[in-house]
Structures are given as structure tokens and as C-alpha cells.
N, C-alpha and C. Protein backbone atom coordinates (compact mmCIF):
# COMPACT_ATOMS: atom_id res chain seq x y z
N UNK A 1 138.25 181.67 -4.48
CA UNK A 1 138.99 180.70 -5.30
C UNK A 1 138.41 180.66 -6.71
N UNK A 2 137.08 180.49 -7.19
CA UNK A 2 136.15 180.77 -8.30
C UNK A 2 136.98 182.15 -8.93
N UNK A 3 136.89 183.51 -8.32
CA UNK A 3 137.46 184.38 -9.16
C UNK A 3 139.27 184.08 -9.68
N UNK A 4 139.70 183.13 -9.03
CA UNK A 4 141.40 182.95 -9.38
C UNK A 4 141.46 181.59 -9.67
N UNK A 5 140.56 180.96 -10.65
CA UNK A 5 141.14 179.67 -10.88
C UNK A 5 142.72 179.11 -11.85
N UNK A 6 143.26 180.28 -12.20
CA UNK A 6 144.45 180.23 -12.43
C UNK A 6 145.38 180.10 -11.06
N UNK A 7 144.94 180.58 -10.09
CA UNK A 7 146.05 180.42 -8.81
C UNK A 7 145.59 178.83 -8.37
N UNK A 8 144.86 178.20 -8.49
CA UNK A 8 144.82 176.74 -8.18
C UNK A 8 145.42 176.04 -8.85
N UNK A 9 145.92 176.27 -10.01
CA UNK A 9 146.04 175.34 -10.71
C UNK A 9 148.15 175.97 -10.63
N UNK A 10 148.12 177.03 -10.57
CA UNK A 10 150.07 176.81 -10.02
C UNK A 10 149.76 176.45 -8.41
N UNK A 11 148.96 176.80 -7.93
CA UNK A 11 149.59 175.90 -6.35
C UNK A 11 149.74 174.22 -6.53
N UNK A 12 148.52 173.65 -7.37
CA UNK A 12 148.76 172.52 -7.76
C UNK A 12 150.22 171.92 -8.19
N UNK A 13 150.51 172.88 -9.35
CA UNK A 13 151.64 172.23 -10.08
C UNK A 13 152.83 172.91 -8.68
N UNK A 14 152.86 173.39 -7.96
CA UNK A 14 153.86 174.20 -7.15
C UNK A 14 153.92 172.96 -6.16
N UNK A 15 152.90 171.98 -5.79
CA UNK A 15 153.15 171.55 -5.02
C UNK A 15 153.57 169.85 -5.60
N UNK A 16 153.36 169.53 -6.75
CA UNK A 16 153.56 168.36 -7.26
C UNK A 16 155.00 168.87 -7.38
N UNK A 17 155.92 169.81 -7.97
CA UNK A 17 157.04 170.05 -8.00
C UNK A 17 158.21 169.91 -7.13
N UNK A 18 157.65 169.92 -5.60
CA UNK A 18 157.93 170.45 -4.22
C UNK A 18 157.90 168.76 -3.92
N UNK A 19 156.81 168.19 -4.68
CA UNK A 19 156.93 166.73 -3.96
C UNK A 19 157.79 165.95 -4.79
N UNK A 20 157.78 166.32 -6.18
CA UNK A 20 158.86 165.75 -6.88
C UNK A 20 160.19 165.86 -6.23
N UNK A 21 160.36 166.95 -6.01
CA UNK A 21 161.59 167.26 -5.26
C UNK A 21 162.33 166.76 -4.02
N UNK A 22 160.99 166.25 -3.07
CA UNK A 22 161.34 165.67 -2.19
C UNK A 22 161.54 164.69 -2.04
């Protein structure tokens, strides 16, 4: 996770989106 801290931070927003949504 350390080498891809760009992929944490769209699962983050991927999942605030997903909850917006719901």
C-alpha cells in the first residue's frame, strides 16, 4: 500500500462516491 499511495486515495474517493450514490 506504501508503494501505491495514489491507489488509496481513488479507492477512498471511489467509495465516498458509491456511498453518495446510495
Amino acid at each position: 500500500m506504501n508503494r501505491t499511495p495514489w491507489n488509496t486515495a481513488v479507492l477512498k474517493r471511489v467509495t465516498l462516491k458509491m456511498i453518495q450514490v446510495l
